[in-house]
Protein backbone atom coordinates (compact mmCIF):
# COMPACT_ATOMS: atom_id res chain seq x y z
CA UNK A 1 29.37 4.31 -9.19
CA UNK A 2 25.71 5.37 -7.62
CA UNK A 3 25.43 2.46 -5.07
CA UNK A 4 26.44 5.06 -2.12
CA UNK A 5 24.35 7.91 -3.20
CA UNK A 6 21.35 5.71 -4.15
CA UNK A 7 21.75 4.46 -0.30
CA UNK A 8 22.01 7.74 0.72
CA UNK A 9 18.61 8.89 -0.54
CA UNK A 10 17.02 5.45 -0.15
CA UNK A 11 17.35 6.23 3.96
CA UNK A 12 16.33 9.89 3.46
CA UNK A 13 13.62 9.22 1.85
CA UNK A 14 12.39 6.93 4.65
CA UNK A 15 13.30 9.89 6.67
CA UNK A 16 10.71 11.83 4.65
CA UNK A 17 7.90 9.50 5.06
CA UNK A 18 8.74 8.93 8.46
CA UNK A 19 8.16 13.36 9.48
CA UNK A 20 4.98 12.63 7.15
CA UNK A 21 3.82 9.70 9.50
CA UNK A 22 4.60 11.80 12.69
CA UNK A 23 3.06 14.74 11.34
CA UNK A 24 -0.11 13.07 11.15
CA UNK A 25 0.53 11.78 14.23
CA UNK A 26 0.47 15.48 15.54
CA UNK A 27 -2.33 16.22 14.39
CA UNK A 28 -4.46 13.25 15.23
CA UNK A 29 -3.33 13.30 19.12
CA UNK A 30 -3.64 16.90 19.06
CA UNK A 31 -7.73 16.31 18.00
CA UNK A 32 -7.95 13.69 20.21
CA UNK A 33 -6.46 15.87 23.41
CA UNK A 34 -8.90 18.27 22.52
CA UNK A 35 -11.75 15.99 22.58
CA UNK A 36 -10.86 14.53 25.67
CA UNK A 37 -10.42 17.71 27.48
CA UNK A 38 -13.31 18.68 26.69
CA UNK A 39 -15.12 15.33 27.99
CA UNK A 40 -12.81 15.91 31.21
CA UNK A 41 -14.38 19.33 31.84
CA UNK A 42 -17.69 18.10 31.67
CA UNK A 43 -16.84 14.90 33.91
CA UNK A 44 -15.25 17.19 36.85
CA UNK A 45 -18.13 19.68 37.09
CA UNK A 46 -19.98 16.28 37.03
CA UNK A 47 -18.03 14.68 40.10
CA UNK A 48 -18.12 18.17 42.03
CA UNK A 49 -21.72 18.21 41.59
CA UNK A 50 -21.98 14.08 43.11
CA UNK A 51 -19.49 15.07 46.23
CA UNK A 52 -22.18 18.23 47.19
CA UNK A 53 -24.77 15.86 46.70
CA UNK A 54 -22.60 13.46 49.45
CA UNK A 55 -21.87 16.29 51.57
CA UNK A 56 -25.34 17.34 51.79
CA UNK A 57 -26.65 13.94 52.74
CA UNK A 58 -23.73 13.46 55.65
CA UNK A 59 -24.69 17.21 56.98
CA UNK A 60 -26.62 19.12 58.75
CA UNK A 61 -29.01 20.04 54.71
CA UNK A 62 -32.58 20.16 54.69
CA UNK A 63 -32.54 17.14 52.38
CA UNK A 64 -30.37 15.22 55.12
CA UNK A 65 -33.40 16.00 57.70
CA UNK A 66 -35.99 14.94 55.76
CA UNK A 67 -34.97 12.01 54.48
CA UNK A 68 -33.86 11.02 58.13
CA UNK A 69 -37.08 11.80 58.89
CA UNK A 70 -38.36 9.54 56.45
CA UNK A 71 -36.19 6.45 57.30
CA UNK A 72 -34.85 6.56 53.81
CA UNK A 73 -31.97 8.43 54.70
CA UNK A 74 -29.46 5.49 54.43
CA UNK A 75 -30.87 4.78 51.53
CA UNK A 76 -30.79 8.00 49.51
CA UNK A 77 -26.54 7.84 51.15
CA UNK A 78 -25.60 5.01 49.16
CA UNK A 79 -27.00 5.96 46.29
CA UNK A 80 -25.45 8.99 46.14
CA UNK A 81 -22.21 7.11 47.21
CA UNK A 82 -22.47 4.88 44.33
CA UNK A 83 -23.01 7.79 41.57
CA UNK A 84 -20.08 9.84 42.92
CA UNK A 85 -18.03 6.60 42.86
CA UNK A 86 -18.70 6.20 39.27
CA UNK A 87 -18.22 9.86 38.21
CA UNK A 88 -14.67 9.45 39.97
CA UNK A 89 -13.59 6.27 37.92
CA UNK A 90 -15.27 7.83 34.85
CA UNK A 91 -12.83 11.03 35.70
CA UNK A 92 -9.85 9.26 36.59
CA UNK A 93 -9.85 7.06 33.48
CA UNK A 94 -10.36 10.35 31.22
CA UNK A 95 -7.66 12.01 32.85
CA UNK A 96 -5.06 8.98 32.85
CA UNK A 97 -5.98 9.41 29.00
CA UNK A 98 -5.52 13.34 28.88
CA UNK A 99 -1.97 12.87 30.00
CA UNK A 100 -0.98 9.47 27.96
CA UNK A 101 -1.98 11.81 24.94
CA UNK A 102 0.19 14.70 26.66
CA UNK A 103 3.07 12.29 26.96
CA UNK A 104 2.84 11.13 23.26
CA UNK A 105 1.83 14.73 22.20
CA UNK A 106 5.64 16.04 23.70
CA UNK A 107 7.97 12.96 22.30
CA UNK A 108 6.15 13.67 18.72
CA UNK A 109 7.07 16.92 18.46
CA UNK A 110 10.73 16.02 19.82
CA UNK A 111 11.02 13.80 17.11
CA UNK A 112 9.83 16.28 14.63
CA UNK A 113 12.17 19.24 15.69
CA UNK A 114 14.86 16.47 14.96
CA UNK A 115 13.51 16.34 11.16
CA UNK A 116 13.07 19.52 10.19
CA UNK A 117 16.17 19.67 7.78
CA UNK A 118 15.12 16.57 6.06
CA UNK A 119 13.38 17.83 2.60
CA UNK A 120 16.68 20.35 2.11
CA UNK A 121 18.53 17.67 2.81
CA UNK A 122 16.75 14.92 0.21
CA UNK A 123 16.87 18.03 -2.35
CA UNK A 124 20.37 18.50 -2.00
CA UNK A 125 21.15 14.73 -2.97
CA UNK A 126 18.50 14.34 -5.47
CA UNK A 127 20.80 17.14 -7.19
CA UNK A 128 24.31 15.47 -6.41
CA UNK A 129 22.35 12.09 -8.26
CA UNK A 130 20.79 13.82 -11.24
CA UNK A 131 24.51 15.38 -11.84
CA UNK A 132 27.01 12.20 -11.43
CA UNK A 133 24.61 10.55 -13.90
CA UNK A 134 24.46 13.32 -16.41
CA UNK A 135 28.45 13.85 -15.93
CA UNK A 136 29.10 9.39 -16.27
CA UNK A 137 25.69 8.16 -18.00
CA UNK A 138 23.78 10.28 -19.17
CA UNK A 139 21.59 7.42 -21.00
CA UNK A 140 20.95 5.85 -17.67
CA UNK A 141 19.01 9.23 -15.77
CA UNK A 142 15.65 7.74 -16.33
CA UNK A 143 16.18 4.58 -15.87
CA UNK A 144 17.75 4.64 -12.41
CA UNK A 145 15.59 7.70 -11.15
CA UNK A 146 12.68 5.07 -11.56
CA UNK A 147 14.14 2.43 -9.61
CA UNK A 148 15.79 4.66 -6.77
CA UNK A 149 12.39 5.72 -6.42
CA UNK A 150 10.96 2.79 -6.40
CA UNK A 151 13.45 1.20 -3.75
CA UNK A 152 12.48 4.45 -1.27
CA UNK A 153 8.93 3.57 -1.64
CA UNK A 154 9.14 0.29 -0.43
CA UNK A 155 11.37 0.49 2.28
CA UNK A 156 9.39 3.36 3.63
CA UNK A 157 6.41 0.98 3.20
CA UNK A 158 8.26 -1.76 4.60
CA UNK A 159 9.10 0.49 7.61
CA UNK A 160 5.52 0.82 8.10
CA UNK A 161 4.43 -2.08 8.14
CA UNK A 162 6.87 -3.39 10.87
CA UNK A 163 5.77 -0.64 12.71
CA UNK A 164 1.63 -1.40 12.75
CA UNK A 165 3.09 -5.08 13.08
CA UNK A 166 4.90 -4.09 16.33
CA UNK A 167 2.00 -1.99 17.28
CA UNK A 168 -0.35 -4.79 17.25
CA UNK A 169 1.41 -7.16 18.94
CA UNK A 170 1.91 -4.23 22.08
CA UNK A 171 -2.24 -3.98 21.61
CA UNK A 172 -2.44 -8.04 21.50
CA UNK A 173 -0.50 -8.40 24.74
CA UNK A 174 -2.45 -5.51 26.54
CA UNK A 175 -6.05 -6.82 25.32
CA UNK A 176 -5.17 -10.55 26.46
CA UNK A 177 -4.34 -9.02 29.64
CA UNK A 178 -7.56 -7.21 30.00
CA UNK A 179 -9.00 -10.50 28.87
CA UNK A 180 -7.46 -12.42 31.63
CA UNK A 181 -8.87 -9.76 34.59
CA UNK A 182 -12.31 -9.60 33.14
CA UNK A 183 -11.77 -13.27 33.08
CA UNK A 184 -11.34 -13.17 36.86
CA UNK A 185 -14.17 -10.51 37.80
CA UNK A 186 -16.41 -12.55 36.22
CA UNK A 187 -15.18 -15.82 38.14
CA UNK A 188 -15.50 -13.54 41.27
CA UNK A 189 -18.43 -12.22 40.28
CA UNK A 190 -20.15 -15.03 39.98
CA UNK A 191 -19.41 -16.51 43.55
CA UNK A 192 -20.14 -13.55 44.71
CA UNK A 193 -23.92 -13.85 43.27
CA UNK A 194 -23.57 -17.18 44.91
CA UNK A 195 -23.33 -15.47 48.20
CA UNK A 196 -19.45 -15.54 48.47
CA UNK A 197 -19.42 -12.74 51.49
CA UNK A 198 -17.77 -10.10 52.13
CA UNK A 199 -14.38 -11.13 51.17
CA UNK A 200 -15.61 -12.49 47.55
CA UNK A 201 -17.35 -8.49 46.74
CA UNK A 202 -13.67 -7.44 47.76
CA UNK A 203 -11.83 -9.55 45.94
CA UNK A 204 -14.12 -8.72 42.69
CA UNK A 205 -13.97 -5.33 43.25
CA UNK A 206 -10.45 -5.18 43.44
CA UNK A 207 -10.47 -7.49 40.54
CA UNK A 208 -12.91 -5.19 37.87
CA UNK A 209 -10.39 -2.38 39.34
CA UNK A 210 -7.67 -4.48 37.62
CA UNK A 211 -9.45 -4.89 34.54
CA UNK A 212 -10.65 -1.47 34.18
CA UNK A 213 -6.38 -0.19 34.23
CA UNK A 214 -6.05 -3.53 31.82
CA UNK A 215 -8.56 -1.58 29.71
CA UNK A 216 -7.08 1.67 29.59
CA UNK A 217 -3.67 0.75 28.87
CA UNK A 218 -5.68 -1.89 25.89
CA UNK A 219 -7.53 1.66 24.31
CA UNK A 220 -3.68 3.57 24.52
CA UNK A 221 -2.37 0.94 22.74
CA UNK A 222 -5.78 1.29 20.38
CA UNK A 223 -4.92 4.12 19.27
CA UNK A 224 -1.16 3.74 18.47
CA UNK A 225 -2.39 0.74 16.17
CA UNK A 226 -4.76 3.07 14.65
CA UNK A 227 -2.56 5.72 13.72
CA UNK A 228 -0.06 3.04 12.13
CA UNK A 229 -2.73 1.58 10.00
CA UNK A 230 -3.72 4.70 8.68
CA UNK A 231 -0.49 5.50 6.67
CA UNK A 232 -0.36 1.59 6.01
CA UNK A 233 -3.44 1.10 4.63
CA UNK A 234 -2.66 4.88 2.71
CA UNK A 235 0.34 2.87 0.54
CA UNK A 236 -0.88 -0.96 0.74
CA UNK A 237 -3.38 -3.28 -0.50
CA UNK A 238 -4.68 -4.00 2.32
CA UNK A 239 -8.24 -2.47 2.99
CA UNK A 240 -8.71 -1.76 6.78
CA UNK A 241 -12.03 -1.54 8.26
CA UNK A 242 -11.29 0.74 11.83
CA UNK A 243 -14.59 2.15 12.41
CA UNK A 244 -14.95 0.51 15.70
CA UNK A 245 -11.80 -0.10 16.50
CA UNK A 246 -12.15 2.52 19.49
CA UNK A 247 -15.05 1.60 21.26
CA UNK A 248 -14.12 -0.81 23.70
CA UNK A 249 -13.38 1.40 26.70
CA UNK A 250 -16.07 3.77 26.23
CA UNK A 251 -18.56 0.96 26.84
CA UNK A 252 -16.67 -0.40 29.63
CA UNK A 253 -16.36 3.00 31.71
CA UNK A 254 -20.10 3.71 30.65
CA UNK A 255 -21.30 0.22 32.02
CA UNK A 256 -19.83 -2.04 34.05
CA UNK A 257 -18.67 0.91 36.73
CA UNK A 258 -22.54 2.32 36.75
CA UNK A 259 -23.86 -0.92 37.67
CA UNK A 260 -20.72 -1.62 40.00
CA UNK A 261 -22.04 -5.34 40.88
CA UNK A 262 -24.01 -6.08 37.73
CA UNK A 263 -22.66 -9.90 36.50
CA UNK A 264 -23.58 -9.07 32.89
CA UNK A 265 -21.93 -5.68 32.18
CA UNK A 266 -18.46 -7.87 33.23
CA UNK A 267 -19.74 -10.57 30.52
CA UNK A 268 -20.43 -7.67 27.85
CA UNK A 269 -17.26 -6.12 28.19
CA UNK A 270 -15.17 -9.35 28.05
CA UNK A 271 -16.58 -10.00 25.26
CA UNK A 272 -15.89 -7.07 23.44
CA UNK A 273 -12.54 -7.19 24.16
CA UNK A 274 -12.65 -10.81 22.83
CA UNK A 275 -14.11 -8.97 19.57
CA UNK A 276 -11.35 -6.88 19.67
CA UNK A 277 -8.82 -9.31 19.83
CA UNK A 278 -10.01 -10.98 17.12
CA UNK A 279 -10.13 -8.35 14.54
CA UNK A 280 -6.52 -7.11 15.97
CA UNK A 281 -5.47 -10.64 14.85
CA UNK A 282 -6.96 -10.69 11.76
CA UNK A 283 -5.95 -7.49 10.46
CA UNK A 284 -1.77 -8.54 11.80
CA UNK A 285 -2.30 -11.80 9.79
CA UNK A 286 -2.89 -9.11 6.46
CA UNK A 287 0.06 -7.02 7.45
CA UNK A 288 2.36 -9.93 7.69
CA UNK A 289 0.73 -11.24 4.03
CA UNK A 290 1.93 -7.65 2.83
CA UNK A 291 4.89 -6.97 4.49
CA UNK A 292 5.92 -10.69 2.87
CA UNK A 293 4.92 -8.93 -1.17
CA UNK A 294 6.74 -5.62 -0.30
CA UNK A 295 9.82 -7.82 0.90
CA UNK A 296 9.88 -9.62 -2.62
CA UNK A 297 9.70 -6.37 -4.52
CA UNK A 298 12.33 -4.70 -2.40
CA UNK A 299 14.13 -8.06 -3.29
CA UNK A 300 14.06 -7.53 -6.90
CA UNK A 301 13.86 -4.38 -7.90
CA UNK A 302 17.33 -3.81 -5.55
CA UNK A 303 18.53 -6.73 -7.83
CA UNK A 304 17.80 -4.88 -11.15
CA UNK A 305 19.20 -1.66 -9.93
CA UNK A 306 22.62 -3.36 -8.78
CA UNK A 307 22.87 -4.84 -12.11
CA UNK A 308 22.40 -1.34 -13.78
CA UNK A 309 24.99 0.29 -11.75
CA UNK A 310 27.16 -2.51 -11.62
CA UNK A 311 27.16 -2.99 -15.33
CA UNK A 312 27.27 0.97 -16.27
């Protein structure tokens, strides 16, 4: 008698929490765009400032002259060199970032103008319900209001949690990679100490270059598993410590590219995103422990509202 309706507003109602989810979704990428706008700002009046420093050095400048005349003119160059290399990598990874959030800032609010019927919509059903059960049992309203809403609360929750679930796996598999290429800057790095030549610094080089695009696709997929724990851990048990969940490129753009050849910014970083890892795991092995409880409720209280509609 209510099995299709009560199906019907079961999946709108995950609908519901769903635009709720993406809202905050909005509005946390928005804050974070602005943020990182602003840092990219800053960073390009940085770099401009390095490349006139270059320019002046290669010229015809005053400073160029003196410190020719000086002998220390070589010197002062690859300085300079180095510190306009690292405000370009600090640039380029803050602008990859701008326009990830750009990207995920557009396909949110797709999926939002898709929803915006949804509340009219679960009203108009949530009236169809309350009158088929005051028309065929009246004595049953209560009764099967609680347990319809019970049944939309956990299969939104449900939903949820197989979403952070899939999120963290996607952050797993992009922190192991990063892993892996600090992994092999170190190795490289390390030969390199040893006197490797010429062709070891490339091949380390080119290998930190790998980890640092390991690392910004690991801090994207950061995020994501952020924002999915947040409406988890707003419905669950589960008590989720994210503080410093974000840190881990910050330090690694800060560092290891400042001190291009430095052995122990590489060993730093790979072991933060070691840390990372970790807590990433530790926090899926709690979802699945959840998502396992709100399975077994679903379970059951579907069980005792079939019965009550069945036997009505």
């Amino acid at each position: 008698m209510f099995q299709e309706i009560n199906e019907r507003l079961a999946a709108k109602k995950v609908e519901l929490r769903q635009k709720l989810h993406r809202e905050h979704n909005s509005k946390k990428l928005r804050e974070q765009h602005e943020q990182e706008v602003v840092k990219l700002q800053t960073l390009h009046k940085k770099l401009q400032s390095e490349q006139q420093d270059v320019d002046k050095l290669m010229g015809m400048s005053f400073g160029a002259f003196f410190y020719s005349l000086i002998g220390k003119k070589d010197e002062k160059l690859s300085k300079e060199k180095e510190e306009l290399l690292q405000a370009k990598i600090k640039y380029e990874a803050v602008l990859a970032t701008v326009k990830d959030l750009e990207e995920e800032m557009a396909t949110t609010k797709e999926q939002l103008s898709r929803m915006s019927d949804v509340e009219s919509e679960y009203a108009d059903l949530l009236l169809q319900k309350e009158r088929l059960i005051q028309a065929k049992r009246p004595d049953l309203v209560r009764v099967l209001r609680e347990y319809s809403e019970q049944q939309s609360q956990l299969e939104a929750s449900q939903k949820e949690l197989d979403e952070a679930l899939e999120a963290g796996r996607a952050t797993i598999q992009h922190l192991d990679k990063a892993i892996d290429k600090l992994k092999s800057a170190s190795s490289w790095g390390a030969w390199d100490m040893l006197g490797g030549g010429a062709v070891s610094t490339y091949i380390k080089h080119s290998r930190i270059n790998e980890a640092r695009d390991a690392v910004h696709e690991a801090q994207k997929s950061l995020r994501r598993f952020e924002r999915e724990l947040y409406d988890v851990q707003r419905e669950s048990r589960i008590q989720i410590d994210i503080g410093e969940m974000l840190t881990f490129a910050d330090f690694f753009f800060d560092n290891i590219v400042t001190d291009w050849i430095v052995q122990d910014r590489i060993s730093t970083s790979l072991q933060q995103a070691k840390d990372k890892m970790e807590k990433v795991i530790k926090l899926q092995d709690e979802l699945l422990v959840e998502r396992k409880v709100v399975e077994t409720e679903l379970g059951d209280i579907r069980h005792k509202s079939l019965n009550l509609i069945e036997y009505a």
